[in-house]
PDB file of N, CA and C in Angstrom:
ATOM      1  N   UNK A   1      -4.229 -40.249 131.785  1.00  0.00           N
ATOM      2  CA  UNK A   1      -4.672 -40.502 130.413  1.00  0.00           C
ATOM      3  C   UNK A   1      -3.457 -40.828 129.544  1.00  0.00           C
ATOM      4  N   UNK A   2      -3.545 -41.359 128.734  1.00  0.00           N
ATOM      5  CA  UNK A   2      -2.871 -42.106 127.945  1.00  0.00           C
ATOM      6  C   UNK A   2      -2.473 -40.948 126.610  1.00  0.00           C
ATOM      7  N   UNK A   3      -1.108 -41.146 126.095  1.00  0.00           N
ATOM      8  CA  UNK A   3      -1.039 -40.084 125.295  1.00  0.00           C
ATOM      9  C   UNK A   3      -1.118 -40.449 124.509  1.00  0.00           C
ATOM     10  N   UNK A   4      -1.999 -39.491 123.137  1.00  0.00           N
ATOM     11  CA  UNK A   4      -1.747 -40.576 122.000  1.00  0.00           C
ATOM     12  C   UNK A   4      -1.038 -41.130 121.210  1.00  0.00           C
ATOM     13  N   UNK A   5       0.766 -40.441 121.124  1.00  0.00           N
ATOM     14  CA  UNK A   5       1.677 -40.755 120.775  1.00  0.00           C
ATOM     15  C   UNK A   5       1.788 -42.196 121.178  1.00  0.00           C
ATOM     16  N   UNK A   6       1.751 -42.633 122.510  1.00  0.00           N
ATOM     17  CA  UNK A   6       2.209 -43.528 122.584  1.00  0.00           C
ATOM     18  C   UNK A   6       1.157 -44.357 122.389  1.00  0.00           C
ATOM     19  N   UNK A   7       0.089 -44.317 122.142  1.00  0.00           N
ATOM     20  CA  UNK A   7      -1.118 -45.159 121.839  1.00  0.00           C
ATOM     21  C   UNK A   7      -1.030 -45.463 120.413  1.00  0.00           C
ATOM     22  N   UNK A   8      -0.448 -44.637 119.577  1.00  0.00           N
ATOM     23  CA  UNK A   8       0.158 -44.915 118.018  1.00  0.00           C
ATOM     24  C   UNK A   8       1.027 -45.827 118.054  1.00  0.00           C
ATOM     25  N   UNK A   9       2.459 -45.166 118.857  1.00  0.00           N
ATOM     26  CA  UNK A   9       3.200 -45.982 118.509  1.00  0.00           C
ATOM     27  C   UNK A   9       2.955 -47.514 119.139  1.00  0.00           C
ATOM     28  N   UNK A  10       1.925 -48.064 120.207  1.00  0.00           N
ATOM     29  CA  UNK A  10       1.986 -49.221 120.583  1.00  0.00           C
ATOM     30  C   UNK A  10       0.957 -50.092 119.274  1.00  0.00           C
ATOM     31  N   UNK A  11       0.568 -49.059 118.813  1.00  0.00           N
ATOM     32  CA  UNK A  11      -0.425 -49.653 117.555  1.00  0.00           C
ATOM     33  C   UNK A  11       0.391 -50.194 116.386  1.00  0.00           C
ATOM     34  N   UNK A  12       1.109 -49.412 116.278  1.00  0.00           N
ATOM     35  CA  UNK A  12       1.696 -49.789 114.720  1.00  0.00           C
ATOM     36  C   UNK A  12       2.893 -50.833 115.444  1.00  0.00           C
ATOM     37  N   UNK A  13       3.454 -51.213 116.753  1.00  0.00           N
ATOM     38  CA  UNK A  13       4.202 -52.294 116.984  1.00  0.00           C
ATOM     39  C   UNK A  13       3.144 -53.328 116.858  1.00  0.00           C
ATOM     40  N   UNK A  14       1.912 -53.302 116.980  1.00  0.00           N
ATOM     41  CA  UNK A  14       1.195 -54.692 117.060  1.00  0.00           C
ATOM     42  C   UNK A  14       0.947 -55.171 115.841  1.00  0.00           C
ATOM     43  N   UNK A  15       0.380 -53.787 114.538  1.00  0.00           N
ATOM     44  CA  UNK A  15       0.322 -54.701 113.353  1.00  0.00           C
ATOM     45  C   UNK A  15       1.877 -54.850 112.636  1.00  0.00           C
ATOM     46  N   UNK A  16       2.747 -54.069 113.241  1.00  0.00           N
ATOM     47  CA  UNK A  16       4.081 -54.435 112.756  1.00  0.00           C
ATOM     48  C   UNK A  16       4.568 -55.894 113.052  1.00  0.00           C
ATOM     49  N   UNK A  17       4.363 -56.606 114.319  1.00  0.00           N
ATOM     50  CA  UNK A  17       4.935 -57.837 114.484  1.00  0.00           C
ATOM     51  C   UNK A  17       3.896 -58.624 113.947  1.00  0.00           C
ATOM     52  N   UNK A  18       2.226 -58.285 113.854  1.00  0.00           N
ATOM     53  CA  UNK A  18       1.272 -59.460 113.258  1.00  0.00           C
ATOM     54  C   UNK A  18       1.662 -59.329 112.274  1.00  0.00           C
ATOM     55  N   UNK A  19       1.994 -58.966 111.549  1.00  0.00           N
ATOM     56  CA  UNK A  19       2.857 -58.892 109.693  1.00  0.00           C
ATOM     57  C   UNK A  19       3.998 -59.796 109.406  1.00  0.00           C
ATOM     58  N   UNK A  20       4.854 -59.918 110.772  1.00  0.00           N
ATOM     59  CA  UNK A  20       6.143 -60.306 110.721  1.00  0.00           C
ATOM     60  C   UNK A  20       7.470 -59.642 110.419  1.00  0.00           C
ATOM     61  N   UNK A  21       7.076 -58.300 110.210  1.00  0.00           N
ATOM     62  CA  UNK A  21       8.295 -57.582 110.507  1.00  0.00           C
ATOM     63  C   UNK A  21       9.158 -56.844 111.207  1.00  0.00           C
ATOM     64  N   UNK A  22      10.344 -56.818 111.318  1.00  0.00           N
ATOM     65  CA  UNK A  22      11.422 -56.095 112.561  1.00  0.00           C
ATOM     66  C   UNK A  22      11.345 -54.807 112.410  1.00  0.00           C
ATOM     67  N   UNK A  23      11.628 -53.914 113.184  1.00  0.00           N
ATOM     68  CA  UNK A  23      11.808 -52.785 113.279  1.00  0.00           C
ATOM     69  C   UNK A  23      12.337 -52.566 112.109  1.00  0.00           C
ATOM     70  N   UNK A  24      13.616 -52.954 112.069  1.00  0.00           N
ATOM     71  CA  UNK A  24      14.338 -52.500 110.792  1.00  0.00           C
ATOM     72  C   UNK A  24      13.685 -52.805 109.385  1.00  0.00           C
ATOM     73  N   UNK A  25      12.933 -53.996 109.381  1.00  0.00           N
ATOM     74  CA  UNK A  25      12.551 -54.471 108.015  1.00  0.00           C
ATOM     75  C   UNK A  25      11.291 -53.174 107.598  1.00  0.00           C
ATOM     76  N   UNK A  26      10.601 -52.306 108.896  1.00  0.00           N
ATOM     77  CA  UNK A  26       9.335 -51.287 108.355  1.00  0.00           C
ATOM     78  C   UNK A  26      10.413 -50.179 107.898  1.00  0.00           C
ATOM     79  N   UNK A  27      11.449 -49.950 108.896  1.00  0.00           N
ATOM     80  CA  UNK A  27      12.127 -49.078 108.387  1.00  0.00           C
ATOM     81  C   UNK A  27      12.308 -48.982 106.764  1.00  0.00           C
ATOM     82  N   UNK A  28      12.984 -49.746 106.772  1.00  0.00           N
ATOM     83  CA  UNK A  28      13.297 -49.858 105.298  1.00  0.00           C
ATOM     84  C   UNK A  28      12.254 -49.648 104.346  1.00  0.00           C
ATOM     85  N   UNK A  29      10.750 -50.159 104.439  1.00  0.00           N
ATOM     86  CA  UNK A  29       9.607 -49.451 103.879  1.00  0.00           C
ATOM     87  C   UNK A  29       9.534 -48.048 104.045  1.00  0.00           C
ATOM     88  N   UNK A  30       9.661 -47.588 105.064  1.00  0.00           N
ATOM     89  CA  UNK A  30       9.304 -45.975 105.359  1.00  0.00           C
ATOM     90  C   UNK A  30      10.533 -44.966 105.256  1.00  0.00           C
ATOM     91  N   UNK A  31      11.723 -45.519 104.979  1.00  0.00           N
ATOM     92  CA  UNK A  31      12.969 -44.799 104.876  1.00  0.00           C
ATOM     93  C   UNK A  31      13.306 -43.788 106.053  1.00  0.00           C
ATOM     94  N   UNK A  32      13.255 -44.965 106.976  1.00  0.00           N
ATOM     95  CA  UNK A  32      13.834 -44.604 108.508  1.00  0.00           C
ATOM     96  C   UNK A  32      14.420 -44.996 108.990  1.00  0.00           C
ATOM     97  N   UNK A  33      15.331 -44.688 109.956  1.00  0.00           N
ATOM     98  CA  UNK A  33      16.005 -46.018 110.804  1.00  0.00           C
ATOM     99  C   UNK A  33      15.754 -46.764 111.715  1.00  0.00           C
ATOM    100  N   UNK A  34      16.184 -47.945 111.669  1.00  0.00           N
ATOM    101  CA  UNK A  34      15.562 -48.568 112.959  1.00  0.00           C
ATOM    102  C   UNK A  34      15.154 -47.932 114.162  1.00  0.00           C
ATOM    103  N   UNK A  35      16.007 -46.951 114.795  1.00  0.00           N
ATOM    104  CA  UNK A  35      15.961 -46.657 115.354  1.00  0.00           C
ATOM    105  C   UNK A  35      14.962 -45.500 115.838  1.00  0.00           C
ATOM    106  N   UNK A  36      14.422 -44.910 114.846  1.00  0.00           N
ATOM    107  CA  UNK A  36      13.191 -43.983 114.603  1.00  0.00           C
ATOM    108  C   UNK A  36      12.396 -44.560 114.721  1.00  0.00           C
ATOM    109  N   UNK A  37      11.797 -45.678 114.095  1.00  0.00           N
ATOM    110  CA  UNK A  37      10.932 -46.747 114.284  1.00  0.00           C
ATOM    111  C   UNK A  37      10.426 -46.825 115.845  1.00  0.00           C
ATOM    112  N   UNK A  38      11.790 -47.708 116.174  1.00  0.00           N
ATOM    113  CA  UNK A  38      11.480 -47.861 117.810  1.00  0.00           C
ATOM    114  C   UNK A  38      10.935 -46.991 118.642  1.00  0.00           C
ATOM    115  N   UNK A  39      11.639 -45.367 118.186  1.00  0.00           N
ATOM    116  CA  UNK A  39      11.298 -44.566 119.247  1.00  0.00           C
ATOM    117  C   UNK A  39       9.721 -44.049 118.835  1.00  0.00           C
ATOM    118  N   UNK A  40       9.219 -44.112 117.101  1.00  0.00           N
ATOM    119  CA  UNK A  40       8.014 -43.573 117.124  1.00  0.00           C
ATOM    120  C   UNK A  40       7.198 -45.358 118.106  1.00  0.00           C
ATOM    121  N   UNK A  41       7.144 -46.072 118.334  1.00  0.00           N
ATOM    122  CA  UNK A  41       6.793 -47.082 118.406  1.00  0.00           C
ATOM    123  C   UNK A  41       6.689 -47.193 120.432  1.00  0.00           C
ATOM    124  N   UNK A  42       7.592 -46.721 120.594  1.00  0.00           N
ATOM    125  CA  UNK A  42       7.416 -45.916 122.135  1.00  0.00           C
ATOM    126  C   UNK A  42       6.754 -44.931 122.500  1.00  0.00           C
ATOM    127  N   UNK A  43       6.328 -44.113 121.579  1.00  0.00           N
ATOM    128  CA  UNK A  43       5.684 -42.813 121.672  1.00  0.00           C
ATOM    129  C   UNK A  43       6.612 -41.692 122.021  1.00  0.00           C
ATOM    130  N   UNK A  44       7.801 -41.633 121.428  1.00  0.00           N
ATOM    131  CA  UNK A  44       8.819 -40.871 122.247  1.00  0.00           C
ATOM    132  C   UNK A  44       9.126 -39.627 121.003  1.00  0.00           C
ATOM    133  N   UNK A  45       8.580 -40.214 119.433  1.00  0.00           N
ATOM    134  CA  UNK A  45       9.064 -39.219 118.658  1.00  0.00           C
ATOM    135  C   UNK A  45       7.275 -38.705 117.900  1.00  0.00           C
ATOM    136  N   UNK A  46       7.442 -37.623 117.503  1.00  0.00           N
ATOM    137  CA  UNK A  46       6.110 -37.074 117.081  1.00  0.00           C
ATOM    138  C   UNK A  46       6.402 -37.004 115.725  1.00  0.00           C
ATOM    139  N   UNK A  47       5.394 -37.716 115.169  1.00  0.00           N
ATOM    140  CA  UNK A  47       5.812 -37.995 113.435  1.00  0.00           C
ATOM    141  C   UNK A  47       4.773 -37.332 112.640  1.00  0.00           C
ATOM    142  N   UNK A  48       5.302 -37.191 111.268  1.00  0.00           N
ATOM    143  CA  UNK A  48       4.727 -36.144 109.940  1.00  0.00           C
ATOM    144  C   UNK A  48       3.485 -36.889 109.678  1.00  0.00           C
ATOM    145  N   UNK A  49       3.218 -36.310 109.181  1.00  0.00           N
ATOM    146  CA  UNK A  49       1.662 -37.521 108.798  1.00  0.00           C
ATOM    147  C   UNK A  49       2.350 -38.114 107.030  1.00  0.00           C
ATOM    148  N   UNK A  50       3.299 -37.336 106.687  1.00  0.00           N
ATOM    149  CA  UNK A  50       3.826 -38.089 105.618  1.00  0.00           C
ATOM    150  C   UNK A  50       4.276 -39.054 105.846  1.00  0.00           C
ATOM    151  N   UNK A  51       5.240 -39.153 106.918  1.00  0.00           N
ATOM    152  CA  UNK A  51       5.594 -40.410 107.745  1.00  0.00           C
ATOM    153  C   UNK A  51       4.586 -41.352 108.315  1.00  0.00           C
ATOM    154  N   UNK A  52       3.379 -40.834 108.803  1.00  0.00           N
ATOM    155  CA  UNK A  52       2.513 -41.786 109.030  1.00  0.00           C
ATOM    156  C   UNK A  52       1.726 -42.686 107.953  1.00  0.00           C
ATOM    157  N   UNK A  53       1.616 -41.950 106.858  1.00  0.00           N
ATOM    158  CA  UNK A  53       1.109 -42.251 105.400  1.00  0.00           C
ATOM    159  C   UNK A  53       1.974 -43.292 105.184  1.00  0.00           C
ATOM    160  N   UNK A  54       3.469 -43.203 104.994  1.00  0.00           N
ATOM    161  CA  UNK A  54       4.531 -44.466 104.588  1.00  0.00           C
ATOM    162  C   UNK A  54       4.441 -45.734 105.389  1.00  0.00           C
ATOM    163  N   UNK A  55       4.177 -45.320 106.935  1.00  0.00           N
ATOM    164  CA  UNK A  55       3.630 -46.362 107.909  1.00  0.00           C
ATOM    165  C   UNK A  55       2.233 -47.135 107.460  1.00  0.00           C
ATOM    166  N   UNK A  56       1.355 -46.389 107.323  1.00  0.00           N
ATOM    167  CA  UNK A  56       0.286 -46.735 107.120  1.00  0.00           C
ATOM    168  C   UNK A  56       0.210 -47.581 105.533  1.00  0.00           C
ATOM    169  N   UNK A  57       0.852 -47.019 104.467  1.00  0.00           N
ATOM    170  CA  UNK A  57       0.710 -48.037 103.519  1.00  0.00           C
ATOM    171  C   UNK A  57       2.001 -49.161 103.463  1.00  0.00           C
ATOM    172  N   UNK A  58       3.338 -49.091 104.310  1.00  0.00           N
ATOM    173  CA  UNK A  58       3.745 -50.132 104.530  1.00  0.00           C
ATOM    174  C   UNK A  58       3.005 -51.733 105.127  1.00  0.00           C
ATOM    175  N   UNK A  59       2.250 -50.779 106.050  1.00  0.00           N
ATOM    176  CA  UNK A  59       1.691 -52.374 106.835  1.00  0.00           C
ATOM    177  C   UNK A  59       0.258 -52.525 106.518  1.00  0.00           C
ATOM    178  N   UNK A  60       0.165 -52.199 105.631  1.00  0.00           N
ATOM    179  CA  UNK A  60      -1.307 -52.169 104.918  1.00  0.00           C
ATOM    180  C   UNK A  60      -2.433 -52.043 105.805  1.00  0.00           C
ATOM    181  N   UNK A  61      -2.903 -50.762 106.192  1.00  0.00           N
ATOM    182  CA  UNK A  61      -3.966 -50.872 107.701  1.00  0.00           C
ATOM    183  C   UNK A  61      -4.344 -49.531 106.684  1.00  0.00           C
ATOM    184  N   UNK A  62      -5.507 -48.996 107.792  1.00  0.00           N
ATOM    185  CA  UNK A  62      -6.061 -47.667 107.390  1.00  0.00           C
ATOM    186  C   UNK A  62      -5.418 -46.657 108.548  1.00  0.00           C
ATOM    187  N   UNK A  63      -5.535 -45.431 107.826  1.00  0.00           N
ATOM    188  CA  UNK A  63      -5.128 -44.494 108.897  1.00  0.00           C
ATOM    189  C   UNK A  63      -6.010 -44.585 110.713  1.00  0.00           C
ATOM    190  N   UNK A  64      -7.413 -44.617 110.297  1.00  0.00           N
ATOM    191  CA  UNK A  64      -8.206 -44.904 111.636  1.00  0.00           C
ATOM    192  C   UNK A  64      -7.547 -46.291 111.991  1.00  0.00           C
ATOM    193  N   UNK A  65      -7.233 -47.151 111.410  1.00  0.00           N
ATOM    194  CA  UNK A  65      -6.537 -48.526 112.070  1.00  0.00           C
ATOM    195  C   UNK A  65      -5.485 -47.813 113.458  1.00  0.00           C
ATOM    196  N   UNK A  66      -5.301 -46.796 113.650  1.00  0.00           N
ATOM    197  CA  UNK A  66      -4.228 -46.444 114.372  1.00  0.00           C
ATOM    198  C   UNK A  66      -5.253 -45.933 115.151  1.00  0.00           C
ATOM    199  N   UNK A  67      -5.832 -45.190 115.333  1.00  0.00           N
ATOM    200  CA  UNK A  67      -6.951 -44.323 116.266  1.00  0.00           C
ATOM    201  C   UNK A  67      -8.043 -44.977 116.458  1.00  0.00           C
ATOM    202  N   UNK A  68      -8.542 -46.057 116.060  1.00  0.00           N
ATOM    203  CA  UNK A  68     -10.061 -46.205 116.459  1.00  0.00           C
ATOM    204  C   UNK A  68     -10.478 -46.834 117.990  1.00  0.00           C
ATOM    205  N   UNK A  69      -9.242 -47.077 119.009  1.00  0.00           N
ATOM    206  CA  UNK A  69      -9.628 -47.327 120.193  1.00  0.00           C
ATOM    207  C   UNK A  69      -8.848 -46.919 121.111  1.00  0.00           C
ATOM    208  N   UNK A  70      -8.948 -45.476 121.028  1.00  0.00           N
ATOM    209  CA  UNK A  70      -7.948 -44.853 121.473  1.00  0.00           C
ATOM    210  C   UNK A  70      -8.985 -43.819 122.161  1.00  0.00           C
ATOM    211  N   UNK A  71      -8.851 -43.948 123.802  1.00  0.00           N
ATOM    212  CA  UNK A  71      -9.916 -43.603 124.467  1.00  0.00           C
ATOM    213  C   UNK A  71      -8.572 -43.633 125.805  1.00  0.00           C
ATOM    214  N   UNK A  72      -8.103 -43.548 125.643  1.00  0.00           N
ATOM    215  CA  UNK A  72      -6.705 -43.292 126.395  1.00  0.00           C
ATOM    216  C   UNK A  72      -6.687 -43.490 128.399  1.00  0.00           C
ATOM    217  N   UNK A  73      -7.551 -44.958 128.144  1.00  0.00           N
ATOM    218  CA  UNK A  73      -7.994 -45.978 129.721  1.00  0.00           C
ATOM    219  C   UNK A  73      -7.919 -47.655 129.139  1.00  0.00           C
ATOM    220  N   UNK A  74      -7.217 -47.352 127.788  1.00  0.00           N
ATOM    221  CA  UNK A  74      -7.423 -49.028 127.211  1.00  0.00           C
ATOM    222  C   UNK A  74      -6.777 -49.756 128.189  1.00  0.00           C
ATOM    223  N   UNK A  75      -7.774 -50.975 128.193  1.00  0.00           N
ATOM    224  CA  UNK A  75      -7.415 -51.941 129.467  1.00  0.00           C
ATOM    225  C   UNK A  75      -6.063 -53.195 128.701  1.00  0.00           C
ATOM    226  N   UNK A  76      -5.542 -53.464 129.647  1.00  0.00           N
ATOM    227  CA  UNK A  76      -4.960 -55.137 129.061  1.00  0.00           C
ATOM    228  C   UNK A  76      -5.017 -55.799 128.676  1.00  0.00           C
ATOM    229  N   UNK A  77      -6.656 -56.454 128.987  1.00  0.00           N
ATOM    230  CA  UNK A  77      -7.189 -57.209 127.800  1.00  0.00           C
ATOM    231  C   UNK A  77      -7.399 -56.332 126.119  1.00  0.00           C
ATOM    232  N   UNK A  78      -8.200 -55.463 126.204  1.00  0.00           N
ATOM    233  CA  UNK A  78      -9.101 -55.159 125.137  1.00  0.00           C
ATOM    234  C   UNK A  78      -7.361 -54.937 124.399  1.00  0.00           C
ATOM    235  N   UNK A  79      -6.358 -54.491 124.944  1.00  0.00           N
ATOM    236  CA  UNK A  79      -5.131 -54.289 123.829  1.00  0.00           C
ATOM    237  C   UNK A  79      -4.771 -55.811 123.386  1.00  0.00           C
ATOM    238  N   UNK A  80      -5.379 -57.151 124.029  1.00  0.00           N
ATOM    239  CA  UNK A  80      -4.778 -58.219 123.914  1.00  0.00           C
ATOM    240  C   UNK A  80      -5.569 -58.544 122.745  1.00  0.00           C
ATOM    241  N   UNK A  81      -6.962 -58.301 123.269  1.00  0.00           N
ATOM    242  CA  UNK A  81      -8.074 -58.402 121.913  1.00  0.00           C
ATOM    243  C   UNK A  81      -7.718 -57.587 120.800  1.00  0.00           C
ATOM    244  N   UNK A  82      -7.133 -56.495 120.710  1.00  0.00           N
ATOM    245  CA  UNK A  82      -7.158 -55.755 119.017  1.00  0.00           C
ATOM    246  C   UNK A  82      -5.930 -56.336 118.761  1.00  0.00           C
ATOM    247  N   UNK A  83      -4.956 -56.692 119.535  1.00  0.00           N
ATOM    248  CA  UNK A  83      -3.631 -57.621 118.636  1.00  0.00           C
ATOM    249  C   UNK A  83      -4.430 -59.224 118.050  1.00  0.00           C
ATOM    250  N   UNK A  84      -5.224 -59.965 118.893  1.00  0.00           N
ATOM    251  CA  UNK A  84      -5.582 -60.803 117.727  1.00  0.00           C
ATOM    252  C   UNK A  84      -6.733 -60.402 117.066  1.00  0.00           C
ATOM    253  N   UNK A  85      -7.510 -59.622 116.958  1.00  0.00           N
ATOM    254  CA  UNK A  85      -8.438 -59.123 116.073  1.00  0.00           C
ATOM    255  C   UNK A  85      -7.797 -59.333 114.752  1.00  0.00           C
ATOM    256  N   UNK A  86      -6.677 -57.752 114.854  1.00  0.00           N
ATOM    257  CA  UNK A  86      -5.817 -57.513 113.660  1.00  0.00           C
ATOM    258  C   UNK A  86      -5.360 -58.990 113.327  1.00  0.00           C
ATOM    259  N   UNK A  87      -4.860 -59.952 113.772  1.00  0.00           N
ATOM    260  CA  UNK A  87      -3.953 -60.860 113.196  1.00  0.00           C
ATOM    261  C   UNK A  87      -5.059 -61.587 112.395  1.00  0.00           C
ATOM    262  N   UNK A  88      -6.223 -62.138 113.098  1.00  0.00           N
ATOM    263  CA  UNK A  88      -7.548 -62.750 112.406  1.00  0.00           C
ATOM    264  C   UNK A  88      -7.488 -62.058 111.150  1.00  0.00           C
ATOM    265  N   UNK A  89      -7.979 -60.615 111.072  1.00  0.00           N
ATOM    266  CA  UNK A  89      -7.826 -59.905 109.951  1.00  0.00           C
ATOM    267  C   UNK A  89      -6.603 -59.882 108.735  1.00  0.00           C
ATOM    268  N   UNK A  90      -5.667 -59.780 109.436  1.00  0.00           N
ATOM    269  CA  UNK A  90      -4.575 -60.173 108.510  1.00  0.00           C
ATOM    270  C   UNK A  90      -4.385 -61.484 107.982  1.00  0.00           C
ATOM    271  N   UNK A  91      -4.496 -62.173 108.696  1.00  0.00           N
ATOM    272  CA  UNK A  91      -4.503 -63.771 107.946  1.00  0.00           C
ATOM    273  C   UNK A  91      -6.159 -64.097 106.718  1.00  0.00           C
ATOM    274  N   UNK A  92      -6.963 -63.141 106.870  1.00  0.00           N
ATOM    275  CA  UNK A  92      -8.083 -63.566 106.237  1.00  0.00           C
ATOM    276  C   UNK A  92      -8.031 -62.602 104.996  1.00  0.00           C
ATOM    277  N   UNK A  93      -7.175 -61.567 104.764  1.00  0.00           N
ATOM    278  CA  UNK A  93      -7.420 -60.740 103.951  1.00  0.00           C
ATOM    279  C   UNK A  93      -6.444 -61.217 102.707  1.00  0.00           C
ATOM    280  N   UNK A  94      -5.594 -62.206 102.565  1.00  0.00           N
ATOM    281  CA  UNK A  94      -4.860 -62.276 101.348  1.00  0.00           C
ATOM    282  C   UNK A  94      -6.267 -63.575 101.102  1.00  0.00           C
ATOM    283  N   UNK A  95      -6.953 -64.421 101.694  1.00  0.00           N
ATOM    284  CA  UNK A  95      -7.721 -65.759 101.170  1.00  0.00           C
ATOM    285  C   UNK A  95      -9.012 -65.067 100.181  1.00  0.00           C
ATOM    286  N   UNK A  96      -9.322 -66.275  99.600  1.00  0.00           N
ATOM    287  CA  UNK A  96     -10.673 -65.935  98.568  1.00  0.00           C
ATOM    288  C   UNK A  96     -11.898 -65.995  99.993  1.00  0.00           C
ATOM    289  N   UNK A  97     -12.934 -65.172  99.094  1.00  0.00           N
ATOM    290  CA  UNK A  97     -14.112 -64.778  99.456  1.00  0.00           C
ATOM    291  C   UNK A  97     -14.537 -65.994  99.810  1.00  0.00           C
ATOM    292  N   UNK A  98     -14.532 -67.280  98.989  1.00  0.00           N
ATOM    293  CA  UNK A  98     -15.190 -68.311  99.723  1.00  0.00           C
ATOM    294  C   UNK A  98     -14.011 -69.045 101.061  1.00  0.00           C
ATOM    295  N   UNK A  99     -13.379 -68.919 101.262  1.00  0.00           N
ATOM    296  CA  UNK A  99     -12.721 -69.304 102.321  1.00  0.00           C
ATOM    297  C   UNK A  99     -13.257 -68.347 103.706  1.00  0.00           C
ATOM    298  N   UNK A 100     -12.875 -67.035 103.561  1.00  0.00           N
ATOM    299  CA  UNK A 100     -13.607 -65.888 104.248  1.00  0.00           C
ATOM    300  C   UNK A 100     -14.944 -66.254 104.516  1.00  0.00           C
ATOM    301  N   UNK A 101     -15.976 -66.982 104.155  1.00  0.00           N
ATOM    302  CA  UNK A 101     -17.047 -67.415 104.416  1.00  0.00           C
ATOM    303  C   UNK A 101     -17.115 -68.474 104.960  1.00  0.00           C
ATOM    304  N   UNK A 102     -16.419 -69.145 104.498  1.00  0.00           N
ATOM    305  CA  UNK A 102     -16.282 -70.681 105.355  1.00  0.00           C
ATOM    306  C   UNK A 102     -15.419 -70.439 107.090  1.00  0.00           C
ATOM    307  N   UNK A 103     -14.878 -69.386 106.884  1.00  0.00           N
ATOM    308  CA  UNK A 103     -14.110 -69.016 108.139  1.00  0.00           C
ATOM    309  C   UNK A 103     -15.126 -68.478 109.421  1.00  0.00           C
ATOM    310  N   UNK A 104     -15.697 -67.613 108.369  1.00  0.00           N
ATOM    311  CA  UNK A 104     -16.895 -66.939 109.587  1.00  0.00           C
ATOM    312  C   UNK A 104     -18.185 -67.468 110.012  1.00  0.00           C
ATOM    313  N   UNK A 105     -18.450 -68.652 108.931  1.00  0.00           N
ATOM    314  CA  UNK A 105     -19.772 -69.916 109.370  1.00  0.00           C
ATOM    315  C   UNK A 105     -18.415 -70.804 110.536  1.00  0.00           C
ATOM    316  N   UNK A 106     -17.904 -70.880 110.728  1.00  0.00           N
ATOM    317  CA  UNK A 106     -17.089 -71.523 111.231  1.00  0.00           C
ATOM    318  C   UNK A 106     -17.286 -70.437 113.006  1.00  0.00           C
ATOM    319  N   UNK A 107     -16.766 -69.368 112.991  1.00  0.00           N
ATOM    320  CA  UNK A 107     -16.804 -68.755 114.022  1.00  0.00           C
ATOM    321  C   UNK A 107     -17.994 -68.356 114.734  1.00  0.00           C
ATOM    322  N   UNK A 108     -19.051 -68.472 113.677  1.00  0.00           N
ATOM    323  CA  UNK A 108     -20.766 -68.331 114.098  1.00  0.00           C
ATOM    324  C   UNK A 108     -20.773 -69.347 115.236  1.00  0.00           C
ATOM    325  N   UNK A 109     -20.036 -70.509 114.248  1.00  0.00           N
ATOM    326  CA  UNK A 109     -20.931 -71.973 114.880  1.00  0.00           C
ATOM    327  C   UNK A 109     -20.117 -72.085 116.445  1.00  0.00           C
ATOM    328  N   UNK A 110     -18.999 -71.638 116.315  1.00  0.00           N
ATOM    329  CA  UNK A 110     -18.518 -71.480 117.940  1.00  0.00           C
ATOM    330  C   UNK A 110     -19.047 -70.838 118.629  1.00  0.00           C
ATOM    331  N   UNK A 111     -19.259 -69.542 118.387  1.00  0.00           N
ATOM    332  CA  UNK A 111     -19.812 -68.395 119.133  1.00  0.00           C
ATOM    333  C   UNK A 111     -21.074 -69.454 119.709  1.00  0.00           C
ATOM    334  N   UNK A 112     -21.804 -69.824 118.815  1.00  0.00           N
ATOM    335  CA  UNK A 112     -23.146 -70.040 119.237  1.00  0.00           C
ATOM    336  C   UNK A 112     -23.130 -71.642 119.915  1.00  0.00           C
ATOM    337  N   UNK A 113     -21.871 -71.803 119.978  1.00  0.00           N
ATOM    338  CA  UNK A 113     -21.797 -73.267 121.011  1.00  0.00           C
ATOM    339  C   UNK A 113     -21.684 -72.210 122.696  1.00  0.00           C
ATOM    340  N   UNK A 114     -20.700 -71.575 122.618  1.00  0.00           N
ATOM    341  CA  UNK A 114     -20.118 -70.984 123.473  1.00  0.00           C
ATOM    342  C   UNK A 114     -21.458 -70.026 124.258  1.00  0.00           C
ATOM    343  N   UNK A 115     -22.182 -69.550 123.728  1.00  0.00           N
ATOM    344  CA  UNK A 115     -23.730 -68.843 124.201  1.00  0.00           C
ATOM    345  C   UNK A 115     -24.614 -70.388 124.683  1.00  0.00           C
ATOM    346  N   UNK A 116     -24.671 -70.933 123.864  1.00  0.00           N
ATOM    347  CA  UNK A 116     -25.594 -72.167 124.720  1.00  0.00           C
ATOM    348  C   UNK A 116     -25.154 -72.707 125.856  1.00  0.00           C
ATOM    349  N   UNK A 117     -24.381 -72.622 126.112  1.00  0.00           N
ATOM    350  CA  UNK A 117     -23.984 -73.228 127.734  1.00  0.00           C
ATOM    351  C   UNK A 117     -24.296 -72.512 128.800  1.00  0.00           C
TER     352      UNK A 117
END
């Protein structure tokens, strides 16, 4: 089974790089060092939840954003799927509501090409 340390820390490396930032650049949000970063990001250091709070509103996610598929047998894919989930999500959340709509009539109309065959 999978621990959840390290099921955190592989979480917050995925929305950390879909964001675009380095280790060092979250650091600097959370007033850590790079190097803390890395190791919570390995699962190697066990962090405050104050520290997780600074994480969590650095990279703008919810606290469950870190736990909600954490069933500790996650396969290869499904971790490949919540890294672009999140990125979909991140790229759609700074656009207006009507773009966000035009995005997801857009993904309907694939889906439902992709089922008819």
């Amino acid at each position: 089974m999978l621990k959840l340390s390290v099921h955190v820390g592989a979480r917050i490396r995925v929305f950390r790089k879909n964001r675009g930032l380095t280790q060092e650049q979250l650091g600097e949000k959370v007033q850590q060092p790079q190097s803390y970063v890395g190791a919570i990001e390995r699962g190697q250091k066990n962090i405050s939840l104050d520290t997780l709070e600074r994480i969590v509103d650095a990279l703008e996610i919810r606290p469950s954003d870190l736990f909600n598929s954490y069933n500790g047998l996650q396969s290869k894919e499904q971790i490949e799927k919540d890294k672009l989930i999140d990125f979909l999500t991140h790229l759609l959340q700074s656009r207006h509501l009507r773009e966000v709509v035009t995005v997801k009539r857009l993904i309907e109309d694939v889906l439902n090409a992709y089922d008819a065959k």
